[in-house]
N, C-alpha and C. Protein backbone atom coordinates (compact mmCIF):
# COMPACT_ATOMS: atom_id res chain seq x y z
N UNK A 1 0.82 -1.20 0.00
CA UNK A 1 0.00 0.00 0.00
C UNK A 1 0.87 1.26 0.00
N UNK A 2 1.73 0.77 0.93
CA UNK A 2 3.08 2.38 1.05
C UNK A 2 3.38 2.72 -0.63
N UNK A 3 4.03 1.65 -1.47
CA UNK A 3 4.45 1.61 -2.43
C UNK A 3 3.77 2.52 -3.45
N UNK A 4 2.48 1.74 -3.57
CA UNK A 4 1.44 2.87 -4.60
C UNK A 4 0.75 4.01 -4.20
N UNK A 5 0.80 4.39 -2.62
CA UNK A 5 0.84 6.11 -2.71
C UNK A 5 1.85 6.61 -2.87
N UNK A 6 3.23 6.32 -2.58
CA UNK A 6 4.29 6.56 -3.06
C UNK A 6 4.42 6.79 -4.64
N UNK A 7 4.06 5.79 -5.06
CA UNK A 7 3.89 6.53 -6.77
C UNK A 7 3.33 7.38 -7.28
N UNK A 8 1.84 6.76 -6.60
CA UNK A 8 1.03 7.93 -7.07
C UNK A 8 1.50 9.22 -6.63
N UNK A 9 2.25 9.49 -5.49
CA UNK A 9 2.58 11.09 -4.70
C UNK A 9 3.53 11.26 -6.23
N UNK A 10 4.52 10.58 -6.59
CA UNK A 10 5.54 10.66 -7.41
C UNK A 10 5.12 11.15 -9.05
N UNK A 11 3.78 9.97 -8.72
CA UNK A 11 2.90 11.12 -10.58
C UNK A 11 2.50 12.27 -10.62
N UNK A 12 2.07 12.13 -9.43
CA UNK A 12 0.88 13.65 -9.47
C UNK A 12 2.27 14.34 -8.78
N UNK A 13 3.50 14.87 -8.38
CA UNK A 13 4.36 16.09 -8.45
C UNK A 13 4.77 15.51 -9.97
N UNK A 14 5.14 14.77 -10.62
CA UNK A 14 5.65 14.98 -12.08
C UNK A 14 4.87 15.75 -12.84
N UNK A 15 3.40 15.35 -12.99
CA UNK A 15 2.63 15.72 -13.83
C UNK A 15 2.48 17.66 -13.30
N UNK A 16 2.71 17.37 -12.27
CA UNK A 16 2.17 19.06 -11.65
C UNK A 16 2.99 19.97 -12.04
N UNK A 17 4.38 19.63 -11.66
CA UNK A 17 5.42 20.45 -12.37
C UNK A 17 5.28 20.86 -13.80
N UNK A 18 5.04 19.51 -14.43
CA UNK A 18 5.16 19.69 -16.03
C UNK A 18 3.90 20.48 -16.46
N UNK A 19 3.24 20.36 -15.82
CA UNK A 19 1.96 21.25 -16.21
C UNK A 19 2.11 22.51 -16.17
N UNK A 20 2.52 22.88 -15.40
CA UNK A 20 3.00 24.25 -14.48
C UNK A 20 3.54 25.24 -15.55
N UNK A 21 2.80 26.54 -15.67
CA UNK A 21 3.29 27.35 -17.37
C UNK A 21 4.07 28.22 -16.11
N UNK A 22 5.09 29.00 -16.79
CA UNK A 22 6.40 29.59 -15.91
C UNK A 22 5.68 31.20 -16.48
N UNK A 23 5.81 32.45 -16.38
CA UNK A 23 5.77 33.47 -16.73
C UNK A 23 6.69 33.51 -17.98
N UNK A 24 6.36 34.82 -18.32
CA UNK A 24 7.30 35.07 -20.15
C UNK A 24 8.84 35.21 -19.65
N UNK A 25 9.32 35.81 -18.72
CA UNK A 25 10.83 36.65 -18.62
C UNK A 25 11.28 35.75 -17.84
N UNK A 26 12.70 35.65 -18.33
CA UNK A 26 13.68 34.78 -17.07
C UNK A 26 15.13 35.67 -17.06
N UNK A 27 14.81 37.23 -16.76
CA UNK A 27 15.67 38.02 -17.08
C UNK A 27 16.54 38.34 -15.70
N UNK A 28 17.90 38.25 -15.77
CA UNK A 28 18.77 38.27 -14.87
C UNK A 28 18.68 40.29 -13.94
N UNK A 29 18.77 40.22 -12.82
CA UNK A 29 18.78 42.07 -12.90
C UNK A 29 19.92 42.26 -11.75
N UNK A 30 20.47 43.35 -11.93
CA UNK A 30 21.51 43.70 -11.13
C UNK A 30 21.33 45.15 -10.83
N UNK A 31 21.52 45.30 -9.23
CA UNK A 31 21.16 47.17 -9.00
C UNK A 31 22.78 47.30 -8.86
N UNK A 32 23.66 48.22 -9.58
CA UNK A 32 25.38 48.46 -9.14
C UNK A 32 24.87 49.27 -8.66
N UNK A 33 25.67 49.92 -6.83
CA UNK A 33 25.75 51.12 -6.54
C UNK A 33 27.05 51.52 -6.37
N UNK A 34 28.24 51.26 -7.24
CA UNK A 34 29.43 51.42 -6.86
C UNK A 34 29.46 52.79 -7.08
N UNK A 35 28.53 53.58 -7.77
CA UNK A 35 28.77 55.13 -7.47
C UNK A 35 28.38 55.98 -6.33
N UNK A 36 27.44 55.30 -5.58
CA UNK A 36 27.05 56.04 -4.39
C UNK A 36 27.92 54.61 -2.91
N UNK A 37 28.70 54.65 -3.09
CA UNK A 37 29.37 53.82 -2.17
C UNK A 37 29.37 54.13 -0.26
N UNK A 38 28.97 53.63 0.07
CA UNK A 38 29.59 53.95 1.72
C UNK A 38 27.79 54.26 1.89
N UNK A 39 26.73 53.89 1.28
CA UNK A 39 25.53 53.80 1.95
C UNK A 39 25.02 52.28 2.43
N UNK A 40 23.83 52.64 2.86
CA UNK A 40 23.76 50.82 3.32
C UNK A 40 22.86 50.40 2.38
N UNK A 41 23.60 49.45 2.03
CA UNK A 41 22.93 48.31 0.78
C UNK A 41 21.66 47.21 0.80
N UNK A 42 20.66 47.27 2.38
CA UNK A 42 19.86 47.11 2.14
C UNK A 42 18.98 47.56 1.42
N UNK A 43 19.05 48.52 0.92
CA UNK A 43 17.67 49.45 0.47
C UNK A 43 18.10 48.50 -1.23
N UNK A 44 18.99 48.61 -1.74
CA UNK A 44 19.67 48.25 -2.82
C UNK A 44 19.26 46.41 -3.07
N UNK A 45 19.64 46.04 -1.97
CA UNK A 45 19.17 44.59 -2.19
C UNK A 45 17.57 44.37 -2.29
N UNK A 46 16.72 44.81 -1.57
CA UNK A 46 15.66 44.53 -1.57
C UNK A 46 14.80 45.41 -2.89
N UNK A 47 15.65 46.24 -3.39
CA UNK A 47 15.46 46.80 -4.57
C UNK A 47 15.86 46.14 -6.25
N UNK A 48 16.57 45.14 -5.57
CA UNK A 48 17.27 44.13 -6.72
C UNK A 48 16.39 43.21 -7.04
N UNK A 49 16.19 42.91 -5.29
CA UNK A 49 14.92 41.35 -5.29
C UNK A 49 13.07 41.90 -6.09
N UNK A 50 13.14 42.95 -5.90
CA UNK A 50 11.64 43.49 -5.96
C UNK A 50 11.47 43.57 -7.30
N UNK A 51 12.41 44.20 -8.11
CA UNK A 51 12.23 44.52 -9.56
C UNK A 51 12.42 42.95 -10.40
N UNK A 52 12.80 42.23 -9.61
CA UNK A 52 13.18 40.25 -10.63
C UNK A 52 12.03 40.03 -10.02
N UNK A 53 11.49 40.00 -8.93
CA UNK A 53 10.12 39.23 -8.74
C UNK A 53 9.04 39.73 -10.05
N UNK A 54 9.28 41.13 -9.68
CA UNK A 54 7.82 42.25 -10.68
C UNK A 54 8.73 41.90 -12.08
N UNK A 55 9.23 41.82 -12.54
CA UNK A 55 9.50 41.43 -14.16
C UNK A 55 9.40 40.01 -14.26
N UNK A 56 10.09 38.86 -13.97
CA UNK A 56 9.84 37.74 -14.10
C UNK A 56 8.88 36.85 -13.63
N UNK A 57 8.03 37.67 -12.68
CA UNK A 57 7.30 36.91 -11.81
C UNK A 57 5.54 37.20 -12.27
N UNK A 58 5.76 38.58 -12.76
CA UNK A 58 4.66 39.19 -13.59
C UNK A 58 3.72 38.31 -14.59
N UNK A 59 2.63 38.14 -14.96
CA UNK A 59 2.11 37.47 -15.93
C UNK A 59 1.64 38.67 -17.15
N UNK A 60 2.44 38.95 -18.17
CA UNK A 60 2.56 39.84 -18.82
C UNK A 60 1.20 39.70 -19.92
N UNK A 61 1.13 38.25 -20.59
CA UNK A 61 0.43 38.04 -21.97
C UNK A 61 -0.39 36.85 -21.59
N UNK A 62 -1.55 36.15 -22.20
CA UNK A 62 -2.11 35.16 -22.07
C UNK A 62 -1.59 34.07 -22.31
N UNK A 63 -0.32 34.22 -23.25
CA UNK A 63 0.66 32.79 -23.50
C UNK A 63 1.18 32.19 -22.86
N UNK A 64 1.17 31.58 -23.03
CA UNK A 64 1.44 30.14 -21.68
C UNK A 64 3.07 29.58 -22.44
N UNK A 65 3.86 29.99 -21.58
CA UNK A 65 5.15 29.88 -21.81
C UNK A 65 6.11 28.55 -20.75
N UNK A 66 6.55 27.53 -21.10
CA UNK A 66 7.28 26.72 -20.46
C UNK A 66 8.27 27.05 -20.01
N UNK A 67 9.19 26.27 -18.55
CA UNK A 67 10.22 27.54 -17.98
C UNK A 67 11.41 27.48 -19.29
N UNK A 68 11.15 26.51 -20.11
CA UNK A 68 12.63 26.48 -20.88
C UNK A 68 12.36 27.65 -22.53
N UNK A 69 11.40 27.93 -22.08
CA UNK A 69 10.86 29.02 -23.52
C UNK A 69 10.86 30.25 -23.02
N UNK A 70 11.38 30.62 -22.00
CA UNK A 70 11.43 32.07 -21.02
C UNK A 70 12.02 32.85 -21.94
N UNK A 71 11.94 33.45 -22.23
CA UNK A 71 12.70 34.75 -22.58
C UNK A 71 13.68 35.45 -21.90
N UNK A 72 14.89 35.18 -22.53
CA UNK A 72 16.40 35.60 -22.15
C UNK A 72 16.76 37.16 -22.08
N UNK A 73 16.91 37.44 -20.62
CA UNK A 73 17.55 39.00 -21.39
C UNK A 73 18.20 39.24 -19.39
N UNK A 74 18.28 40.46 -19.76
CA UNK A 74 18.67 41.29 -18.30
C UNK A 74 18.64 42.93 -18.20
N UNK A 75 18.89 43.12 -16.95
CA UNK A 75 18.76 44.50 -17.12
C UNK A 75 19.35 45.23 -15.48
N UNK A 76 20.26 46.11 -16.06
CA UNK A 76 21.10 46.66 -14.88
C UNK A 76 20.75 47.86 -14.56
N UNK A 77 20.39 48.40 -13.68
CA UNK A 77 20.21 49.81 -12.96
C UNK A 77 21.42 50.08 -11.79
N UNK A 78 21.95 51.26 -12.66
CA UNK A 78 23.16 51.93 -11.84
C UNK A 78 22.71 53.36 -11.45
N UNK A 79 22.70 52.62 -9.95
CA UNK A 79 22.23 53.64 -8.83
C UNK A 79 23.46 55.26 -9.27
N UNK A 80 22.93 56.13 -9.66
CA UNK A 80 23.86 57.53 -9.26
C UNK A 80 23.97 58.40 -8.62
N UNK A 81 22.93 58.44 -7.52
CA UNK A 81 22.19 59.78 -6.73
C UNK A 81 21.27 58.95 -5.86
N UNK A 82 21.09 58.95 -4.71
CA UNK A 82 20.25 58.61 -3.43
C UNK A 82 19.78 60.05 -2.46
N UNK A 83 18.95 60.46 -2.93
CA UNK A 83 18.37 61.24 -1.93
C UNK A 83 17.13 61.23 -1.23
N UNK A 84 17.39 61.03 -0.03
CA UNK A 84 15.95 60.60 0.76
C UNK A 84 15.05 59.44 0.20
N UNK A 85 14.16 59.12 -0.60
CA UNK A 85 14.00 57.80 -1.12
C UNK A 85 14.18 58.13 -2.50
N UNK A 86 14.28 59.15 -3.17
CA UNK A 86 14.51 59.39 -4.47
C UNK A 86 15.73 58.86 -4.94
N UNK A 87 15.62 57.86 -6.40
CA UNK A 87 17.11 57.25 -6.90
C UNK A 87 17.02 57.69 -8.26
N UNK A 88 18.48 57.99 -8.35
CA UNK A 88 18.88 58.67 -10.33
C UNK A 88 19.62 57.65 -10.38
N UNK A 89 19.72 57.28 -11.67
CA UNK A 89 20.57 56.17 -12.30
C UNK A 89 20.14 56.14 -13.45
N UNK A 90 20.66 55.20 -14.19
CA UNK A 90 20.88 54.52 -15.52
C UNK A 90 20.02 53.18 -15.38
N UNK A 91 19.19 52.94 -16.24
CA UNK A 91 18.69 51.76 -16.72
C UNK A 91 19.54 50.98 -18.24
N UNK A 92 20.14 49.91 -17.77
CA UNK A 92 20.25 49.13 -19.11
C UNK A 92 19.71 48.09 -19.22
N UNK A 93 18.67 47.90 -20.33
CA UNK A 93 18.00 46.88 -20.61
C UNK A 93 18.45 45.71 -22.00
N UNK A 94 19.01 44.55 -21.86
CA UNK A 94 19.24 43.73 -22.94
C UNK A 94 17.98 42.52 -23.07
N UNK A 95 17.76 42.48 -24.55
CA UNK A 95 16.86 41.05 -24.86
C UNK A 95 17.68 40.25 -25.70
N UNK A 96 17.81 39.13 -25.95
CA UNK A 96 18.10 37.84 -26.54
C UNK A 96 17.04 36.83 -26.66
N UNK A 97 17.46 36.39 -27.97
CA UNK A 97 16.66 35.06 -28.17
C UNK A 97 17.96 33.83 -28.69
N UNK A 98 16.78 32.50 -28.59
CA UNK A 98 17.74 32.12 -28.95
C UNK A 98 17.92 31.80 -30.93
N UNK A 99 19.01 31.15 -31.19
CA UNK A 99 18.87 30.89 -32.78
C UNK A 99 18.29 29.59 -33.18
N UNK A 100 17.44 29.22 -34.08
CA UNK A 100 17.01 28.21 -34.15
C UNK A 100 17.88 26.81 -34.81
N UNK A 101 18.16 26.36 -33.80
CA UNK A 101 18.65 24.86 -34.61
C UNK A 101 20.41 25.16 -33.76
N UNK A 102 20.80 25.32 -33.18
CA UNK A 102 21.70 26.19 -32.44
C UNK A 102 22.23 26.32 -31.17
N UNK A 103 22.92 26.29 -30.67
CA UNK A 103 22.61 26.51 -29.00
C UNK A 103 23.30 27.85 -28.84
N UNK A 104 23.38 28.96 -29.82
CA UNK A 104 23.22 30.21 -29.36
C UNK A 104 22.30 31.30 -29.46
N UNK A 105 22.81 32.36 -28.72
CA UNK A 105 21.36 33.23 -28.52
C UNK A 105 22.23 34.56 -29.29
N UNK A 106 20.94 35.46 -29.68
CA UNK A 106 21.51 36.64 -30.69
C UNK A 106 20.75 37.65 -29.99
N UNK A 107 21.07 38.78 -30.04
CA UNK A 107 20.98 40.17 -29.36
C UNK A 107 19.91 40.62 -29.82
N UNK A 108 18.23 41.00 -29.75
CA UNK A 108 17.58 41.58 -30.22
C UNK A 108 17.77 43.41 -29.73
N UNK A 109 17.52 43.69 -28.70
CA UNK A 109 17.60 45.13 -28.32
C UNK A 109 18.85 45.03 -26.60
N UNK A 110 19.07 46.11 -27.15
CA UNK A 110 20.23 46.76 -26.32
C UNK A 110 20.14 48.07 -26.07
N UNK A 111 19.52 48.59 -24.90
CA UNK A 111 19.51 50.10 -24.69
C UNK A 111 19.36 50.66 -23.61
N UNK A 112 20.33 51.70 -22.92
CA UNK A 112 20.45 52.87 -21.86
C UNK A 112 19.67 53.57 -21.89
N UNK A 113 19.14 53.53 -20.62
CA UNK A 113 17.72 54.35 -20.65
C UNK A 113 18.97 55.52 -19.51
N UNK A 114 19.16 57.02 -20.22
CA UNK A 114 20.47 57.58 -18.81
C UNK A 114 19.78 58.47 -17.88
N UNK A 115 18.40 58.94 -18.38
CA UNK A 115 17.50 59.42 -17.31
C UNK A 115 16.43 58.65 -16.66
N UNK A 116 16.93 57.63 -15.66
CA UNK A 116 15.77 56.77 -14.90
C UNK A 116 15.89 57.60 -13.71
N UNK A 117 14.77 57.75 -13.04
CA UNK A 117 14.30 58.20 -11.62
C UNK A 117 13.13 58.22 -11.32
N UNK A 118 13.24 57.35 -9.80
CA UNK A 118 11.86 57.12 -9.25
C UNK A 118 12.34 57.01 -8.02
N UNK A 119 11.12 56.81 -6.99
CA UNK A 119 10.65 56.63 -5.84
C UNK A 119 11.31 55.21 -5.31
N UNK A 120 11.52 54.89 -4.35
CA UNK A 120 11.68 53.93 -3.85
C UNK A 120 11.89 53.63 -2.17
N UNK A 121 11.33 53.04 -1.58
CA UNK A 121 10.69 52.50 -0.19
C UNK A 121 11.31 51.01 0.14
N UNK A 122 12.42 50.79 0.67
CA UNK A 122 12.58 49.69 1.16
C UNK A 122 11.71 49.07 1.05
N UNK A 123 12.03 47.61 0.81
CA UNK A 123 10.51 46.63 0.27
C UNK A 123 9.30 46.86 0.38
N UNK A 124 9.28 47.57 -0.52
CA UNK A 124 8.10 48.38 -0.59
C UNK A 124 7.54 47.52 -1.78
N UNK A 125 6.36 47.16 -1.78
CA UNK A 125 5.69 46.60 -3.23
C UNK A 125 5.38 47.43 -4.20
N UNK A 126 6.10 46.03 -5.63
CA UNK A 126 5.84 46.70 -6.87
C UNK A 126 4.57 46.46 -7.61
N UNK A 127 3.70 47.28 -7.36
CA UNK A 127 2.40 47.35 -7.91
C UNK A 127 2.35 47.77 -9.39
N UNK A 128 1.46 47.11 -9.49
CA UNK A 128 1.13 47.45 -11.42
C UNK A 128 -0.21 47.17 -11.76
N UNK A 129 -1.06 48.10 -12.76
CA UNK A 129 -2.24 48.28 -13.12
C UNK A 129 -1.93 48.44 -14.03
N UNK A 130 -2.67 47.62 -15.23
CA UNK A 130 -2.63 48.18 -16.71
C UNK A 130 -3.43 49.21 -17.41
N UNK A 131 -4.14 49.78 -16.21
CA UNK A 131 -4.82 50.73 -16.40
C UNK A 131 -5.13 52.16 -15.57
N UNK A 132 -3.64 52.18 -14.37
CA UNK A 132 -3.52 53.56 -13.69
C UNK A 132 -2.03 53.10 -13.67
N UNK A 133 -1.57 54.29 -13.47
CA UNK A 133 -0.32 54.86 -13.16
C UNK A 133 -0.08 54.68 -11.52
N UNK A 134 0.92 54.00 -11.28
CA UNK A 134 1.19 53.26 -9.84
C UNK A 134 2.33 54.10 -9.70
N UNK A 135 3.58 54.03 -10.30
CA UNK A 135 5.02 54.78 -9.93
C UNK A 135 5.57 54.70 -11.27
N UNK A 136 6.53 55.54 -11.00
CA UNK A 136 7.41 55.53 -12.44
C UNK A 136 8.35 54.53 -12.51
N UNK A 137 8.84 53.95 -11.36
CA UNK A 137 9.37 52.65 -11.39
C UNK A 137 8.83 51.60 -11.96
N UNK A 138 7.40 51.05 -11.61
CA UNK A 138 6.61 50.13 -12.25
C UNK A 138 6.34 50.40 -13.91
N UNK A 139 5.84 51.78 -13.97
CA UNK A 139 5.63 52.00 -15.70
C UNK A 139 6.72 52.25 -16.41
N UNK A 140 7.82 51.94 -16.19
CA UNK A 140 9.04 51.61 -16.75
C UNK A 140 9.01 50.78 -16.96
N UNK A 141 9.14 49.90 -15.54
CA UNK A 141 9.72 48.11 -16.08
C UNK A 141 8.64 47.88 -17.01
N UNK A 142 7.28 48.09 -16.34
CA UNK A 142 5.84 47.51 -17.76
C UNK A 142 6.18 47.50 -18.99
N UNK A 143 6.44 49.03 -18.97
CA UNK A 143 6.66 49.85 -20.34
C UNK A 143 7.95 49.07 -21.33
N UNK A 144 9.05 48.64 -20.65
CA UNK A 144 10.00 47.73 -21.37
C UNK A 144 9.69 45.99 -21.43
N UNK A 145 8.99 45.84 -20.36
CA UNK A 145 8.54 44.53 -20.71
C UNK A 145 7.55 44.34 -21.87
N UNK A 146 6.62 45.13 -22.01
CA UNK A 146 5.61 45.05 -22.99
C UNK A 146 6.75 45.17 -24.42
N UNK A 147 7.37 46.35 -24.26
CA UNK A 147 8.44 46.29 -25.32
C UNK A 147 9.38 45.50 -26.04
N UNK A 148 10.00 44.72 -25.00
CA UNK A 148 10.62 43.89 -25.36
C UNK A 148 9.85 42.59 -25.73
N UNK A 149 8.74 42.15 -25.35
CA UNK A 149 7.77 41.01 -25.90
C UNK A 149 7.25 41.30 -27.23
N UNK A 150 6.87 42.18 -27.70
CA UNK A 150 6.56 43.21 -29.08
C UNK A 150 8.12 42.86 -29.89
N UNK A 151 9.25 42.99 -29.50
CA UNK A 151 10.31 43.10 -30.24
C UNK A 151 10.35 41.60 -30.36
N UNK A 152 10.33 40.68 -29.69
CA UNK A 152 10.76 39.27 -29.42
C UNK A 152 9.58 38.97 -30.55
N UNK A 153 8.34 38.88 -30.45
CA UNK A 153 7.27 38.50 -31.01
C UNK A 153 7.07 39.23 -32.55
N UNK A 154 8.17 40.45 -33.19
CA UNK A 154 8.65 40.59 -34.44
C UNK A 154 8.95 39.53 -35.00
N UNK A 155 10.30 38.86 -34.32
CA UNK A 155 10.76 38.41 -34.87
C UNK A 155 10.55 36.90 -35.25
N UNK A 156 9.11 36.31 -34.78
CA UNK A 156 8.24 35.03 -35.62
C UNK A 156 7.78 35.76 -36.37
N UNK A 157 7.38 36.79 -36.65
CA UNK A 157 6.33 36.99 -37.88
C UNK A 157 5.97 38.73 -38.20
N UNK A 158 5.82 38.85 -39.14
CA UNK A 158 5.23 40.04 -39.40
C UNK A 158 4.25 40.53 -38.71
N UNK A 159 4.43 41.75 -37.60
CA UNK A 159 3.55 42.75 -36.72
C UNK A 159 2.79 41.37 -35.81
N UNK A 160 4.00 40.56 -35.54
CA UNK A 160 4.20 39.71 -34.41
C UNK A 160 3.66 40.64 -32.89
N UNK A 161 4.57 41.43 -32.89
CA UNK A 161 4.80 42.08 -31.40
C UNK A 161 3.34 43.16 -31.35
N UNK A 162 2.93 43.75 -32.39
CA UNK A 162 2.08 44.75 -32.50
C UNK A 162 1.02 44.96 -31.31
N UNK A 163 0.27 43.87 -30.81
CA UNK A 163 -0.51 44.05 -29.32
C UNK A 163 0.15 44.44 -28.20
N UNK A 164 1.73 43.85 -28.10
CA UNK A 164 2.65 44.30 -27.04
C UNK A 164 3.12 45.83 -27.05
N UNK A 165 3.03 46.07 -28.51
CA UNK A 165 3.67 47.90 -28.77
C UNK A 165 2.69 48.44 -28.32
N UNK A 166 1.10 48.03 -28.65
CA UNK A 166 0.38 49.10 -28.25
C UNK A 166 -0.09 48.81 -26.50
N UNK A 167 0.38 48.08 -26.19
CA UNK A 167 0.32 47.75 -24.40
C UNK A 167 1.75 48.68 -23.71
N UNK A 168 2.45 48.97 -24.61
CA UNK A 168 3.45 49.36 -24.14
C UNK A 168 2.83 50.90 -24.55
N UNK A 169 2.45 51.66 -25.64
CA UNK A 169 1.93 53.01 -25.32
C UNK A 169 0.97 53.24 -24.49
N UNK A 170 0.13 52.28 -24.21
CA UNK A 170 -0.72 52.16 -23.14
C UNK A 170 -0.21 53.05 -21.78
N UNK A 171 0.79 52.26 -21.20
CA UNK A 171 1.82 52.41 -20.12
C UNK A 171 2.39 53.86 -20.24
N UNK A 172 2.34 54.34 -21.30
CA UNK A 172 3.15 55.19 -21.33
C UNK A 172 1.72 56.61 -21.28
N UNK A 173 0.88 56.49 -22.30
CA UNK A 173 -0.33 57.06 -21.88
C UNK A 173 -0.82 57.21 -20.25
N UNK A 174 -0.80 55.98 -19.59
CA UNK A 174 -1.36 56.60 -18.31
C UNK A 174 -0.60 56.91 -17.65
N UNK A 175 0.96 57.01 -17.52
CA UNK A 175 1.49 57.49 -16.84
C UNK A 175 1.56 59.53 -17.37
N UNK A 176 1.58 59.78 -18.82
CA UNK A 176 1.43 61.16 -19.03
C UNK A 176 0.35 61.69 -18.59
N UNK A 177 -0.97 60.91 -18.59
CA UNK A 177 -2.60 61.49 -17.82
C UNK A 177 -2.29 61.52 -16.57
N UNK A 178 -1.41 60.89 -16.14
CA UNK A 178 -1.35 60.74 -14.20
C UNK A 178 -0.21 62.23 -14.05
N UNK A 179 0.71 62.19 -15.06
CA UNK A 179 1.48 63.29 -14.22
C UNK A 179 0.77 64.77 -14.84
N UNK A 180 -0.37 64.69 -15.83
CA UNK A 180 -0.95 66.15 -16.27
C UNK A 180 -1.40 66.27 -14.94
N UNK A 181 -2.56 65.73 -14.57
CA UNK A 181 -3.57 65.81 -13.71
C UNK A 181 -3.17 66.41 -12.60
């Protein structure tokens, strides 16, 4: 009797796992603060952990993506300025895919964003609405995630990405109505 709940426990976690759709991004992120040095690096760590949960952890599109079909990329924010919770830095965002038939991956977008600044609150949650303006931190990352899925989704097919571009002006729309107002 031990034996065959034992299996059965052993099917049903196989089958569960394999069932299990992973989110779109499996993007690496790194906060450098080697320019503001000699502050304390909690605020920085829990700022590292918060932005990989909210990008990779996010359910961006209705596609149901396996963890080995994630979408490759990363993205570094170099802290330059800490004042009171306000942070200036640099955003660099990279995407990759891979090549088909291959075991390498090729560079789709590569780009420095050199005016990033936002708010930030020790683990503070990263909230997101696809339809209000939460922080400029969040409608950033949105705003490049939608982007970079639009760029990735070019490149199967002609105006592949096109629902993701306009999810990504979306983002960018309510954040200009939120800061008129």
């Amino acid at each position: 009797m031990k034996k065959i709940v034992l299996i059965l426990l052993s099917l049903y976690m196989t089958l569960s796992v394999t069932l299990l759709d992973a989110q779109e991004f499996n993007f690496s992120i790194n906060v450098n603060t080697k320019q503001v040095g000699g502050t304390d690096q909690r605020v920085y760590e829990a700022l590292q952990e918060g932005v990989m949960n909210f990008f990779n952890n996010q359910v961006w599109t209705n596609i149901k993506f396996t963890d080995y079909e994630r979408i490759e990329g990363g993205i570094v924010i170099t802290v330059k300025e800490k004042n009171s919770n306000i942070i200036k830095g640099q955003l660099n965002i990279a995407l990759r895919r891979p090549i088909f038939n291959s075991s390498y991956d090729t560079p789709i977008f590569n780009y420095i964003d050199d005016d990033f600044t936002f708010e930030y609150v020790e683990s503070q949650n990263l909230d997101y609405s696809e339809s209000t303006y939460m922080s400029n931190l969040t409608s950033t990352l949105a705003f490049y995630a939608y982007y970079c899925l639009g760029l990735y989704f070019d490149t199967f097919g002609l105006y592949g990405g096109d629902p993701f571009f306009r999810a990504a002006e979306q983002v960018v729309n309510n954040a200009q109505s939120a800061t008129e107002a």
